[in-house]
N, C-alpha and C. Protein backbone atom coordinates (compact mmCIF):
# COMPACT_ATOMS: atom_id res chain seq x y z
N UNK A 1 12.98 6.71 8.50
CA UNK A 1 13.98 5.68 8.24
C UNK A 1 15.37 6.29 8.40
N UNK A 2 16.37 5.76 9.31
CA UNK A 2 17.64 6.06 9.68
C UNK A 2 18.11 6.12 8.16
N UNK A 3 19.47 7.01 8.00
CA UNK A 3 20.74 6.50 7.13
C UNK A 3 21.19 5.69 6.95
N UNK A 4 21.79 4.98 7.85
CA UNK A 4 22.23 3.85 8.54
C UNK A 4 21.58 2.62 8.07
N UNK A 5 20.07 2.73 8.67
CA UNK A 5 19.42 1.41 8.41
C UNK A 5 18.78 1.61 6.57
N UNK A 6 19.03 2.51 6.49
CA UNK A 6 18.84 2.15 4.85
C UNK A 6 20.34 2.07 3.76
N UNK A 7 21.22 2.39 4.48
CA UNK A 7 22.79 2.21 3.70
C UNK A 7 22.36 0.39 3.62
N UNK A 8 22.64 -0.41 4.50
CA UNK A 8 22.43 -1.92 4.24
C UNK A 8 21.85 -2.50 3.78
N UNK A 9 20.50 -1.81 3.45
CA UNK A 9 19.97 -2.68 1.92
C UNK A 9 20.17 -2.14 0.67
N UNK A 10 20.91 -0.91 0.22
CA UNK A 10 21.20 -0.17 -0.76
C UNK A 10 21.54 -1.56 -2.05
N UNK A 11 22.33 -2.12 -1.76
CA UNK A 11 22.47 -3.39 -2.98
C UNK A 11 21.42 -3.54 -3.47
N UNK A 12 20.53 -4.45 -2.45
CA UNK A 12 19.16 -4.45 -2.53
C UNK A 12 18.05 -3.98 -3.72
N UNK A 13 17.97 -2.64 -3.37
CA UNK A 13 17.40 -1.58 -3.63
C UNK A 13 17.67 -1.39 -5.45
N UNK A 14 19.28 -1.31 -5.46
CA UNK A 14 19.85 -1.49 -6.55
C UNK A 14 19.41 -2.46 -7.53
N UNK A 15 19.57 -3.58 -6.96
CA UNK A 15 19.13 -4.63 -7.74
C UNK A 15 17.60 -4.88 -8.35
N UNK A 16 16.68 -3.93 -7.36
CA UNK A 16 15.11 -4.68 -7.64
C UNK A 16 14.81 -3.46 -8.80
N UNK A 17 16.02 -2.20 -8.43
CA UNK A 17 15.52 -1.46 -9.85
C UNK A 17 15.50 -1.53 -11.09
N UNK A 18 16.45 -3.06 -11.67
CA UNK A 18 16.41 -3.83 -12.64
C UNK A 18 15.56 -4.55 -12.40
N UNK A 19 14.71 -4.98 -12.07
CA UNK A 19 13.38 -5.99 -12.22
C UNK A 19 12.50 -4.91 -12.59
N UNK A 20 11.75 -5.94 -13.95
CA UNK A 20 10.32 -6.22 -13.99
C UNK A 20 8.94 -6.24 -13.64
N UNK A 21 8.24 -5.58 -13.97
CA UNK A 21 6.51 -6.13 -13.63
C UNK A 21 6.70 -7.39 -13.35
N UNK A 22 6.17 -8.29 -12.57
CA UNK A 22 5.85 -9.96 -13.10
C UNK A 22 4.81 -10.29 -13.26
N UNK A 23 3.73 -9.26 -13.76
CA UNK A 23 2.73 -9.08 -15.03
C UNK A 23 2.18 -8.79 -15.64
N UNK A 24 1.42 -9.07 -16.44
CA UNK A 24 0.85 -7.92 -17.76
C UNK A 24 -0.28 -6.91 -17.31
N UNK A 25 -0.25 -5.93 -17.01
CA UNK A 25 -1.56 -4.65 -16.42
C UNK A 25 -2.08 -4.87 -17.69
N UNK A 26 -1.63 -5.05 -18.72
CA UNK A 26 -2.62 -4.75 -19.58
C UNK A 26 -3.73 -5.54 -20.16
N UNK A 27 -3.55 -6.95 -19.31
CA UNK A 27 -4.38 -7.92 -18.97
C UNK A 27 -5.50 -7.66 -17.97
N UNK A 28 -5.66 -6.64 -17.34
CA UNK A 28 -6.65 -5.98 -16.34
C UNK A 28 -8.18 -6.86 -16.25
N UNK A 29 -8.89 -6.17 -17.19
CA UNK A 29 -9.82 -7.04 -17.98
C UNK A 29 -10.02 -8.48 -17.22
N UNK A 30 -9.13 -9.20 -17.54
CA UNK A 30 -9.04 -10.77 -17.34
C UNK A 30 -8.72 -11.29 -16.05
N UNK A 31 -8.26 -10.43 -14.81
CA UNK A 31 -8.37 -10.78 -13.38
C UNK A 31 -9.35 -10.50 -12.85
N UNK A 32 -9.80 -11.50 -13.04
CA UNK A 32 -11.36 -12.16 -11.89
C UNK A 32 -10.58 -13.17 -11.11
N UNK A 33 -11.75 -13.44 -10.48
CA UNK A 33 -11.75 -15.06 -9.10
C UNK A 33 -11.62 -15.85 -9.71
N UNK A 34 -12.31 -16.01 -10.90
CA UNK A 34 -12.49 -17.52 -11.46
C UNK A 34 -11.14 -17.47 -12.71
N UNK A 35 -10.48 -16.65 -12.57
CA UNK A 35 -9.04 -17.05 -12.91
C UNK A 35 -7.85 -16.70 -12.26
N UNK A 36 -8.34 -16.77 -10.74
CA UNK A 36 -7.41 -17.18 -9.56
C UNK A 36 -6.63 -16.03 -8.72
N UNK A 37 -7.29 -14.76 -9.73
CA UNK A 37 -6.90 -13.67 -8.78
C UNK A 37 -8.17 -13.31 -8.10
N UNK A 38 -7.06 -12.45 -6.63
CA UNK A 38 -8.23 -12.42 -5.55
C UNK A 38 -8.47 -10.79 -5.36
N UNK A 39 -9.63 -10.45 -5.40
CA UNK A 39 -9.75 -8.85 -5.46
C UNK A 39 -10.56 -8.67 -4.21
N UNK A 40 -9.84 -7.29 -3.94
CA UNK A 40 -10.49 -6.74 -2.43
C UNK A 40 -10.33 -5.49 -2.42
N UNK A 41 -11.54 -4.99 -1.74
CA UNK A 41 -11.53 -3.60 -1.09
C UNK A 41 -11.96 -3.37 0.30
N UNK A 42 -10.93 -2.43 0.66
CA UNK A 42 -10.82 -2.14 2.20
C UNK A 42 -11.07 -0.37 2.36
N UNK A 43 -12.07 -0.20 3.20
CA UNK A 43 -11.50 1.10 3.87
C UNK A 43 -12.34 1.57 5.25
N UNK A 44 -12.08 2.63 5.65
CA UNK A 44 -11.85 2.79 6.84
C UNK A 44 -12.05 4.60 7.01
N UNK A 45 -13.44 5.03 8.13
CA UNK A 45 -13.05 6.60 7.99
C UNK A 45 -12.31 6.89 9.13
N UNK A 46 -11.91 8.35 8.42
CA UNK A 46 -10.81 8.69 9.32
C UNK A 46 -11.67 10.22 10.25
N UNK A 47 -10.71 10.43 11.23
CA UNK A 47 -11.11 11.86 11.72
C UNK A 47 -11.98 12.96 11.08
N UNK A 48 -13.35 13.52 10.70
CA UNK A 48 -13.63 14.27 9.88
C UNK A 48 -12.98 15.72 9.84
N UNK A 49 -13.25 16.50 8.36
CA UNK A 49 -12.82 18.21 8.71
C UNK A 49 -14.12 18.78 8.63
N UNK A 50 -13.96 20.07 8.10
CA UNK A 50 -15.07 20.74 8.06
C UNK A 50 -15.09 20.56 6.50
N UNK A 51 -16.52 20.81 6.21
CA UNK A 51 -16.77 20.80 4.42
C UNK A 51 -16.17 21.81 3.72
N UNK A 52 -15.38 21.71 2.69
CA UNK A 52 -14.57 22.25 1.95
C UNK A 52 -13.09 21.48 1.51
N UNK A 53 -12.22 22.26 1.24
CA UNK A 53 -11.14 21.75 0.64
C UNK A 53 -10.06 21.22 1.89
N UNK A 54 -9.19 20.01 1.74
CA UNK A 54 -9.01 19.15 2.87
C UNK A 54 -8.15 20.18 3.53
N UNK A 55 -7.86 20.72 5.27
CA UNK A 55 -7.42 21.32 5.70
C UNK A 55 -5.67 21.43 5.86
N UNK A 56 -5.04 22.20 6.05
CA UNK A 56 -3.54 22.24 5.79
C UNK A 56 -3.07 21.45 6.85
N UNK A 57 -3.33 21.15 7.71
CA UNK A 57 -3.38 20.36 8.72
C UNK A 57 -4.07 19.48 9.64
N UNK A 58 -5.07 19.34 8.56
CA UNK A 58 -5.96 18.34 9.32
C UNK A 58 -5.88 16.94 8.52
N UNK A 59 -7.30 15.92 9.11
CA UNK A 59 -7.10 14.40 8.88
C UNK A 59 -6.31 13.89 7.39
N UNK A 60 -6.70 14.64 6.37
CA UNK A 60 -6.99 14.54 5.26
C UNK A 60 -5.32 14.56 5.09
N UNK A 61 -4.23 15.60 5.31
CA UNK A 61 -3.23 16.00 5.04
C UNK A 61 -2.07 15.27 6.14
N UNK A 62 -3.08 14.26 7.28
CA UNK A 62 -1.99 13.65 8.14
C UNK A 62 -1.69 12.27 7.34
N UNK A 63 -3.15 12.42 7.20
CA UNK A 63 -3.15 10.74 6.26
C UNK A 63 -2.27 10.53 5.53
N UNK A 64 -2.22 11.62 4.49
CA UNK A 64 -1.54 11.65 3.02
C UNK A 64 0.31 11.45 3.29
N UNK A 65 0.13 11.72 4.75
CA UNK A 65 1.92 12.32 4.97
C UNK A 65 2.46 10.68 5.44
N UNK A 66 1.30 10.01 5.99
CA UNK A 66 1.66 8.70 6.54
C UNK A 66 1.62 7.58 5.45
N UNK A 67 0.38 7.77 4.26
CA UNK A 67 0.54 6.79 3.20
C UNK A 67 1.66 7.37 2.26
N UNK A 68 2.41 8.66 2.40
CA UNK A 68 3.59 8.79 1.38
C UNK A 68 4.56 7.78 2.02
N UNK A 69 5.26 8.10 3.21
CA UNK A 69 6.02 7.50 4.06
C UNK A 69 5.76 5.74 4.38
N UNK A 70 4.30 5.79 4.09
CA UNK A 70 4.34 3.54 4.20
C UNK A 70 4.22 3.51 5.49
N UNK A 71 4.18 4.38 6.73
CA UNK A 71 4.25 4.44 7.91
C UNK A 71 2.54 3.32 8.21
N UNK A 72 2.00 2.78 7.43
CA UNK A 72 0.52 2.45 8.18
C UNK A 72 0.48 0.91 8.35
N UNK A 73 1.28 0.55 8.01
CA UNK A 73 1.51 -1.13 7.46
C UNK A 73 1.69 -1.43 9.29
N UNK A 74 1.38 -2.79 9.62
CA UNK A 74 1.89 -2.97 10.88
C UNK A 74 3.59 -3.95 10.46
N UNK A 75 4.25 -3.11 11.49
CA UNK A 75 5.79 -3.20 10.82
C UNK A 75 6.12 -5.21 11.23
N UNK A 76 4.90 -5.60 12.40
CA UNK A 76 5.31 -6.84 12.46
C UNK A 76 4.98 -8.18 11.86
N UNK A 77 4.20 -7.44 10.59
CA UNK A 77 4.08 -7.90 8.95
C UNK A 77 4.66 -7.48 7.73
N UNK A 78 4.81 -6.41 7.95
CA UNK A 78 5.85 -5.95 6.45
C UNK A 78 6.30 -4.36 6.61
N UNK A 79 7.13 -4.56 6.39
CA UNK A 79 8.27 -3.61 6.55
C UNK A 79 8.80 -2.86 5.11
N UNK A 80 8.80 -1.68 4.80
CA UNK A 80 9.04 -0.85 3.62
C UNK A 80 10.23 -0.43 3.62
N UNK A 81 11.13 -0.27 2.76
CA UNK A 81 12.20 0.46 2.57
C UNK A 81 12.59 0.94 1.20
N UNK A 82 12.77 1.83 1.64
CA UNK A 82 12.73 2.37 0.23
C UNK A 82 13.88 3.99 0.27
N UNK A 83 13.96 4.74 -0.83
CA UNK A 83 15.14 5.51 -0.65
C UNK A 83 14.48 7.28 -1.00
N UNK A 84 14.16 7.43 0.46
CA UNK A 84 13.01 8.30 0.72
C UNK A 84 13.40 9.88 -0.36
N UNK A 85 14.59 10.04 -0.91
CA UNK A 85 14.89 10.85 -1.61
C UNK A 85 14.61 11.10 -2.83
N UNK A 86 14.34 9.79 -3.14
CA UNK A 86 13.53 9.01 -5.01
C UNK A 86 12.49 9.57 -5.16
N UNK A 87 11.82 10.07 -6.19
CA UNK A 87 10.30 10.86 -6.23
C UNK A 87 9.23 9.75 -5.66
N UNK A 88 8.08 9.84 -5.36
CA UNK A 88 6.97 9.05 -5.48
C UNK A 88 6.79 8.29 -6.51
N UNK A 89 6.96 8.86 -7.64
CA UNK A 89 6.17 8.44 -9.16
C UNK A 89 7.33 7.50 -9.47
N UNK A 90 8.76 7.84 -9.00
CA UNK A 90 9.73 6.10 -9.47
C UNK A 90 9.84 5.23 -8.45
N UNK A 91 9.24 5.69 -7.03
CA UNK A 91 9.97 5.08 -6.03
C UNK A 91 9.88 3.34 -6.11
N UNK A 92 10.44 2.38 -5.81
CA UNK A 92 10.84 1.49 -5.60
C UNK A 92 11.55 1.26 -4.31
N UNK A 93 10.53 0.09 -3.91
CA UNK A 93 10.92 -0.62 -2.32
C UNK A 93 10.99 -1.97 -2.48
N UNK A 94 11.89 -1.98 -1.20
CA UNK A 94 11.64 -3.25 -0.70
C UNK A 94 10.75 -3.46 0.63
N UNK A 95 10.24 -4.84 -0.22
CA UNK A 95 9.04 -4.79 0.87
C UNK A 95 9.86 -6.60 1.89
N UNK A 96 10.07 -6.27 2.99
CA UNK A 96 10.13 -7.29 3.68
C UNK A 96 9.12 -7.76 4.73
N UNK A 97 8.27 -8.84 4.06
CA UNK A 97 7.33 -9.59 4.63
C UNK A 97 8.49 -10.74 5.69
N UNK A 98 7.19 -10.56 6.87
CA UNK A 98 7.59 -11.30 8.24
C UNK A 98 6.08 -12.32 8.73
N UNK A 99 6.77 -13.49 8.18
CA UNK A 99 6.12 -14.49 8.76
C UNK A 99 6.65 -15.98 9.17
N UNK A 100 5.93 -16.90 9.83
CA UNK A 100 6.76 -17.90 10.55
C UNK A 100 7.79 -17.77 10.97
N UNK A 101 7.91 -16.78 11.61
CA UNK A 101 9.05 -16.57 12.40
C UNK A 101 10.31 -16.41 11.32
N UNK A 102 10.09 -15.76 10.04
CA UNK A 102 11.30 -15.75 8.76
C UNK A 102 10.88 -14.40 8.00
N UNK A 103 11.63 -13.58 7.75
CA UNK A 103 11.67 -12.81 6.78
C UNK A 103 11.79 -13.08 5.25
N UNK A 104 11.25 -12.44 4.51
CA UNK A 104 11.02 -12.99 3.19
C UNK A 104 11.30 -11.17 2.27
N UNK A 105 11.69 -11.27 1.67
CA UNK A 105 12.10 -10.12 0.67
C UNK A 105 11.55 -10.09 -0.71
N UNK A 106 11.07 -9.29 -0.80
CA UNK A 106 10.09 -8.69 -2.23
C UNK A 106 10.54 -7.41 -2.67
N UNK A 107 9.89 -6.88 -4.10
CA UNK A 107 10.00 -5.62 -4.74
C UNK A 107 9.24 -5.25 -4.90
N UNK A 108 8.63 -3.99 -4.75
CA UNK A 108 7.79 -3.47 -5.03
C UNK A 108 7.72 -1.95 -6.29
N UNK A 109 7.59 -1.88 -7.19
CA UNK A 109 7.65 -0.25 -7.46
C UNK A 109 6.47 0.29 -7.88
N UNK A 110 6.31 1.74 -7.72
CA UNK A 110 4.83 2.74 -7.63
C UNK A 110 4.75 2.89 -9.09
N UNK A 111 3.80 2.77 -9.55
CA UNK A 111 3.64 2.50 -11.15
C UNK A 111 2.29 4.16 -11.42
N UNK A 112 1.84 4.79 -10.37
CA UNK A 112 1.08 6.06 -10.43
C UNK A 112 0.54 6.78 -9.21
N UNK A 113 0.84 8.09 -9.49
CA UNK A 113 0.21 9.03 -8.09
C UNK A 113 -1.20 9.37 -8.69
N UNK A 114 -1.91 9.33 -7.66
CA UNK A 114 -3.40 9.90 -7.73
C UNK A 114 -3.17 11.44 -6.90
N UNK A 115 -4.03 12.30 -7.42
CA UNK A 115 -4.09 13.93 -7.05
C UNK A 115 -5.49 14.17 -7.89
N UNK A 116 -6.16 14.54 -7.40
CA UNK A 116 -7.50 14.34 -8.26
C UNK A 116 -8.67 14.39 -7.55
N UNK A 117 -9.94 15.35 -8.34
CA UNK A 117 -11.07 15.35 -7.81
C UNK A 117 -12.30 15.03 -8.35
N UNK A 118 -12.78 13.78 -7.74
CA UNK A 118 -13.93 12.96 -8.18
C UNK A 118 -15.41 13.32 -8.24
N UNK A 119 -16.05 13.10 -8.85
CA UNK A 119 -17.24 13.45 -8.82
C UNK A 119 -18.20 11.99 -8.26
N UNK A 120 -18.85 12.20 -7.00
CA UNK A 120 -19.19 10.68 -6.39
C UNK A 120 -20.86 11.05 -6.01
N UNK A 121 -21.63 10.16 -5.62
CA UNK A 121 -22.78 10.17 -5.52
C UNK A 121 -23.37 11.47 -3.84
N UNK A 122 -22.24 11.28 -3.51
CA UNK A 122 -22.47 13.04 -2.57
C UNK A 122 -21.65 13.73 -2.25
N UNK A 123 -21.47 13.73 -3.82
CA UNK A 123 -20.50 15.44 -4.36
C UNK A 123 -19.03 15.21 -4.37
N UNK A 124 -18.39 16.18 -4.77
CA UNK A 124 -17.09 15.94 -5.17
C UNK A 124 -16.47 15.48 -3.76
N UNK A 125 -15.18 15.10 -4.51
CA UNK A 125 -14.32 14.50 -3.66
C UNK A 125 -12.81 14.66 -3.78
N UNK A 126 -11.88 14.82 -2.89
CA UNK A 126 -10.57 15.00 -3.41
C UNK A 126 -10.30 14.05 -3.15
N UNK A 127 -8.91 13.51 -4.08
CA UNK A 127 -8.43 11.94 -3.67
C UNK A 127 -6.99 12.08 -3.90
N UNK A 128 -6.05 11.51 -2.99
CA UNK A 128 -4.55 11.88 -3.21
C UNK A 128 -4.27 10.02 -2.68
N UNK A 129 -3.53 9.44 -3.43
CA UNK A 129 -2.89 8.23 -3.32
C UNK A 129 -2.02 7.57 -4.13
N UNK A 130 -1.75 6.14 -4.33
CA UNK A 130 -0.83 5.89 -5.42
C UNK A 130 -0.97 3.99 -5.29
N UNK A 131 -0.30 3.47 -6.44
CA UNK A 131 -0.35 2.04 -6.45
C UNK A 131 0.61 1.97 -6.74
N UNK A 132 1.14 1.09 -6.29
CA UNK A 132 2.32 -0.01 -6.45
C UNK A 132 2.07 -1.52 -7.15
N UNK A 133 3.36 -1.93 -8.00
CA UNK A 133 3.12 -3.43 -8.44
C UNK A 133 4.28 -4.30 -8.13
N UNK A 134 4.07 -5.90 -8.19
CA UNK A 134 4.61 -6.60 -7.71
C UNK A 134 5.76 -6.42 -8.60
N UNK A 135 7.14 -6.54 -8.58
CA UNK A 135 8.08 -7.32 -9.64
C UNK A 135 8.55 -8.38 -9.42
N UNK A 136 9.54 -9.01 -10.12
CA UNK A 136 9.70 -10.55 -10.53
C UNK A 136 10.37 -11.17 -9.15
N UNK A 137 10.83 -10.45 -7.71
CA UNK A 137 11.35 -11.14 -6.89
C UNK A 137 10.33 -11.60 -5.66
N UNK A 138 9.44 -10.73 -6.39
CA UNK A 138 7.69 -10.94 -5.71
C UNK A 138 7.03 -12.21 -5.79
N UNK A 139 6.39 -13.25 -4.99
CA UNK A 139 5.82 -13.72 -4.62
C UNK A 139 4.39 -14.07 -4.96
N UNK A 140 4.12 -13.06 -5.31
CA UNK A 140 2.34 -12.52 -5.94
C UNK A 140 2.83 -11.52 -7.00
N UNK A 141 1.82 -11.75 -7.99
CA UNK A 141 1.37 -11.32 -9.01
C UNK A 141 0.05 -10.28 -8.46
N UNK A 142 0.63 -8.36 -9.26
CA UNK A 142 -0.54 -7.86 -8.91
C UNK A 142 -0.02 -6.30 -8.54
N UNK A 143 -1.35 -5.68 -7.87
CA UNK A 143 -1.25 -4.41 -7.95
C UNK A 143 -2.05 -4.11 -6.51
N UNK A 144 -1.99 -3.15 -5.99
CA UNK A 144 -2.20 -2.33 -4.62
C UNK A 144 -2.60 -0.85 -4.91
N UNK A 145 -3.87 -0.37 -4.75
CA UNK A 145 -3.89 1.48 -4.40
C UNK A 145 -4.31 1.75 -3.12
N UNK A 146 -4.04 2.70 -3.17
CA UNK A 146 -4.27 3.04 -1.37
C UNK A 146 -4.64 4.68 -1.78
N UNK A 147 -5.64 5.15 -1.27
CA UNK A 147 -6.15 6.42 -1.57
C UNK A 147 -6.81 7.03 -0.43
N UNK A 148 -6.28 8.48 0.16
CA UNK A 148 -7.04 9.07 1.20
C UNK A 148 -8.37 10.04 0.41
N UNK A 149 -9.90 10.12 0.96
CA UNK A 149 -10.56 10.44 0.24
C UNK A 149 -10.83 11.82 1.18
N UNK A 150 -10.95 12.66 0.45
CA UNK A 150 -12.05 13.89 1.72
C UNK A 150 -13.52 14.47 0.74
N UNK A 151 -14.66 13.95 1.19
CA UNK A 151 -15.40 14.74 0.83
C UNK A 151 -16.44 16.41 0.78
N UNK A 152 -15.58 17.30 -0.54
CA UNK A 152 -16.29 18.28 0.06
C UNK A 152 -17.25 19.49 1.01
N UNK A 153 -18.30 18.21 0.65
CA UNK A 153 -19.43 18.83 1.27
C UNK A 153 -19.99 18.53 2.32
N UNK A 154 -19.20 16.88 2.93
CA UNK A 154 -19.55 16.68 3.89
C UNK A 154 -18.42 17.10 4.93
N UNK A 155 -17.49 16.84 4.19
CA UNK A 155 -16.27 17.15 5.42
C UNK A 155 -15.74 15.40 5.72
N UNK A 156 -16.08 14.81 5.41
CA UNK A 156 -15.81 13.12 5.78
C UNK A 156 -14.82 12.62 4.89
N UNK A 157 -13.52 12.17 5.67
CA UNK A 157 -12.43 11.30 5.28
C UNK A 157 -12.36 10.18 5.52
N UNK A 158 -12.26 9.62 4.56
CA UNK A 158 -11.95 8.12 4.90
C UNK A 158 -10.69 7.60 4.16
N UNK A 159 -9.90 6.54 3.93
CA UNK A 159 -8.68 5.63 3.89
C UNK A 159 -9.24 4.49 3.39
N UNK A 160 -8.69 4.28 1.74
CA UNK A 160 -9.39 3.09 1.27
C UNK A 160 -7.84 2.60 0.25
N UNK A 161 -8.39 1.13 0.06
CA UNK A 161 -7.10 0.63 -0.96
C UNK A 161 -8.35 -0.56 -1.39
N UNK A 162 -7.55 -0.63 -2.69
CA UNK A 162 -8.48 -1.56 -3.52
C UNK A 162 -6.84 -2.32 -4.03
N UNK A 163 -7.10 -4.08 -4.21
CA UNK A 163 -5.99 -5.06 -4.93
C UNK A 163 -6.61 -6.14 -5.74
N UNK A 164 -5.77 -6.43 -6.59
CA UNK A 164 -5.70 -7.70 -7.23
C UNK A 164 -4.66 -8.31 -7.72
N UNK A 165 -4.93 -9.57 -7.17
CA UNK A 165 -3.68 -10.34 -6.48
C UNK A 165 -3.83 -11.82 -7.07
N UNK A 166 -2.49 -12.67 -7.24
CA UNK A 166 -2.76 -13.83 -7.51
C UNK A 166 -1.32 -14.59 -6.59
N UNK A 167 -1.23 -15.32 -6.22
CA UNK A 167 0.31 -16.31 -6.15
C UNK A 167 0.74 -16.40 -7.36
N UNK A 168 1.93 -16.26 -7.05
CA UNK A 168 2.78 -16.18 -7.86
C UNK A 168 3.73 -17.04 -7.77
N UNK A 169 5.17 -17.26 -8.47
CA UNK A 169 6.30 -17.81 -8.46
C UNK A 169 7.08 -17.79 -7.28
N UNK A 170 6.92 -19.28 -6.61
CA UNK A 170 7.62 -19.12 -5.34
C UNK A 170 8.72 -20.11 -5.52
N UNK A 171 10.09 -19.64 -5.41
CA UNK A 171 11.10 -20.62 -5.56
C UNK A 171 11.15 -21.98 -4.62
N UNK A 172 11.11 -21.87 -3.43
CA UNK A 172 11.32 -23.09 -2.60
C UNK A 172 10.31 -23.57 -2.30
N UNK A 173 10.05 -24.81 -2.93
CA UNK A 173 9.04 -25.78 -2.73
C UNK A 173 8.12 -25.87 -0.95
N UNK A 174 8.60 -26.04 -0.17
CA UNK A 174 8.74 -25.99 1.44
C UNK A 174 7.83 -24.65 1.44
N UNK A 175 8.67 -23.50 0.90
CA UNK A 175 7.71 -22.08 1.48
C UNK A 175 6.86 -21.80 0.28
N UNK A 176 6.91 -22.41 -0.86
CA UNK A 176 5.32 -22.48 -1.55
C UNK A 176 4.04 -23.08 -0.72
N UNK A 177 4.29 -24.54 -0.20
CA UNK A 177 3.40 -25.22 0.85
C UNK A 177 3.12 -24.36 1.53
N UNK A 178 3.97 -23.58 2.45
CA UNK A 178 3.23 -22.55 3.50
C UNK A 178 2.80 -21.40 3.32
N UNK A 179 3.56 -20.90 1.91
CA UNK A 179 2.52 -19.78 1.75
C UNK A 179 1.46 -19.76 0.73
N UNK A 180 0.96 -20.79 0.33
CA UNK A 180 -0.38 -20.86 -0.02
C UNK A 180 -1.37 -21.06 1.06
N UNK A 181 -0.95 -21.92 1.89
CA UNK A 181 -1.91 -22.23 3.25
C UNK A 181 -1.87 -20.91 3.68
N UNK A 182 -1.14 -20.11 3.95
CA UNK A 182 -1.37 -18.81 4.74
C UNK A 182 -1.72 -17.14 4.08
N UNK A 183 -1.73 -17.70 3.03
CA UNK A 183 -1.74 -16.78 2.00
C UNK A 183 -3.09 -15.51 2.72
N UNK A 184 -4.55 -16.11 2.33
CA UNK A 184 -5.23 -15.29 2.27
C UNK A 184 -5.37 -14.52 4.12
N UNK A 185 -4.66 -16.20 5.29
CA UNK A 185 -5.18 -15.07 6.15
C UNK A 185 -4.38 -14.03 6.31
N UNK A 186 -2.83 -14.34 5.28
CA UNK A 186 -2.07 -12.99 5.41
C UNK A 186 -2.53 -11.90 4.95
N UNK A 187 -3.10 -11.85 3.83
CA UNK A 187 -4.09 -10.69 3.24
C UNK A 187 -4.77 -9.62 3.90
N UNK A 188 -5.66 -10.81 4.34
CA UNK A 188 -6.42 -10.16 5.50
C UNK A 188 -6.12 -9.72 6.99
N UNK A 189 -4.99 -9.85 6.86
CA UNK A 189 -4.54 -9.58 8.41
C UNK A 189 -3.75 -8.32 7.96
N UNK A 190 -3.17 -8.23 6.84
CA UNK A 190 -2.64 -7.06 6.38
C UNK A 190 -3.73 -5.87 6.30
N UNK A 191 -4.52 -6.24 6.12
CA UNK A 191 -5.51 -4.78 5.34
C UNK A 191 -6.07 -4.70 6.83
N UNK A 192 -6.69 -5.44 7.84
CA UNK A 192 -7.19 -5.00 9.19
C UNK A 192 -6.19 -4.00 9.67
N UNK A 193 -4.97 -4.53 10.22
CA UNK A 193 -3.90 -4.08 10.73
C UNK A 193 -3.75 -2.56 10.32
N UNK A 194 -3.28 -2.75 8.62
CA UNK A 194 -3.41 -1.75 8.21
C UNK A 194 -4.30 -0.47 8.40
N UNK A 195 -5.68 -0.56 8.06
CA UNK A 195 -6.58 0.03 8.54
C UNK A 195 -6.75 1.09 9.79
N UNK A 196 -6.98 0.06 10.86
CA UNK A 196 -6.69 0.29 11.82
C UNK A 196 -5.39 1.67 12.58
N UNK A 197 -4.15 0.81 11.85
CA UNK A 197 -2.97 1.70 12.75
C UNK A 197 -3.04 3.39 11.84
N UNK A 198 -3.75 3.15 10.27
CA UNK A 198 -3.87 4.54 9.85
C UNK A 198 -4.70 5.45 10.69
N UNK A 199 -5.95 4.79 11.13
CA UNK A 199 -6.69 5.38 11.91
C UNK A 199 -5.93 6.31 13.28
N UNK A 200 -5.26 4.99 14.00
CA UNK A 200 -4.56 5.47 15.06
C UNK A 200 -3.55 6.37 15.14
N UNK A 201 -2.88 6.59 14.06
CA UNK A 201 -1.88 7.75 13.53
C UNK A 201 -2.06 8.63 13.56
N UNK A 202 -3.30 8.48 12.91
CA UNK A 202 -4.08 10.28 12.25
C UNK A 202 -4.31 10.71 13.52
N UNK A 203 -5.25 10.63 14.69
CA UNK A 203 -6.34 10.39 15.58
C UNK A 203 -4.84 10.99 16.33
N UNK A 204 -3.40 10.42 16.47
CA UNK A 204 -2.69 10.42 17.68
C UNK A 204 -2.06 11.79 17.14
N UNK A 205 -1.72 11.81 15.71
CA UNK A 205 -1.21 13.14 15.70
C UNK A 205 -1.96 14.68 15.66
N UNK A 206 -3.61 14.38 15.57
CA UNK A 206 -4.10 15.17 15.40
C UNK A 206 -4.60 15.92 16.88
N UNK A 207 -4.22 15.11 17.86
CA UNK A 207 -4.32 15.10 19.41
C UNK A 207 -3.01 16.12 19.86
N UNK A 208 -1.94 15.88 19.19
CA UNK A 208 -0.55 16.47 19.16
C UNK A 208 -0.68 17.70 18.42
N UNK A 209 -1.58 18.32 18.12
CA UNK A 209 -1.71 20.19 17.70
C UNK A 209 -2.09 20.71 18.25
């Protein structure tokens, strides 16, 4: 991200760091389907290493450099900005969603980093990622993780994010109508996309050593 192109949303930026959750995590428990939030999991393997601990430069460590940076999103759905100097653990973005031909502006801030090694049904696992939650200029109600996995013993990486999500408070009547109708295939067009261009990242830079 230029200087430049992040000096012009600095107000922005400013402003969403006074907002809010716009809702209770500690309601966890109580988001199911059948009370209107929508939960999903996505993932996707990536390039394998060799079995052991993830390599200093391999899949595992390209991944991690592209989900710090937000680089995996396809930019001609949503667009990150954020003030790349801020730690991980406070960062706060803006997230500008692009649809019907209109930009739409949201907040986002990272509420925890994952660094951590799991114990899974074939063998440990390292896991480095983080979640983000909606705040009050947000649209949806909810939470996002995104986690690169490498397993030990096999050597196999994969790229996964798990959400739960509801609509939320949409001011203008007009773009409530359309974004409920478009809601879920936006979802889902997000997490393919997504998917996908992480794959192609890793795969293009790991071609580039």
């Amino acid at each position: 991200m230029g200087q430049h192109h992040l000096k012009q949303y600095v107000p922005r930026l400013q402003k969403l760091r006074q907002e809010r959750v716009n809702f209770d995590p500690r309601l966890k428990d109580t988001f199911t389907e059948g009370n209107g939030w929508r939960l999903s999991d996505y993932e996707i393997d990536l390039p394998p290493e060799p079995p052991g601990p993830p390599l200093e430069n391999g899949s595992f460590a390209i991944a991690k450099q592209i989900l710090h940076n937000y680089e995996f999103p396809d930019t001609t759905l949503i667009e990150a900005i954020f003030d790349p100097d801020e730690p991980l653990h406070e960062r706060t973005m803006l997230l500008i969603g692009k649809f019907a031909g209109m930009k739409f502006y949201f907040g986002g801030r990272v509420n925890g980093v994952i660094d951590e090694q799991r114990q899974t049904e074939d063998g440990p696992a390292h896991v480095w990622g983080y979640g983000y939650q909606t705040l009050e200029s947000h649209w949806e109600n909810g939470e996002i993780t995104f986690e690169i996995w490498k397993y030990l013993n096999s050597g196999r990486v994969k790229f996964r994010f798990h959400s739960y999500v509801r609509i939320g408070y949409v001011p203008n009547w007009l773009y409530r109508v359309g974004f409920r109708m478009m809601w879920k295939r936006l979802q889902v067009q997000f997490a393919r996309t997504a998917l996908a261009r992480m794959r192609s990242l890793v795969m293009e830079r790991l071609e580039k050593l």
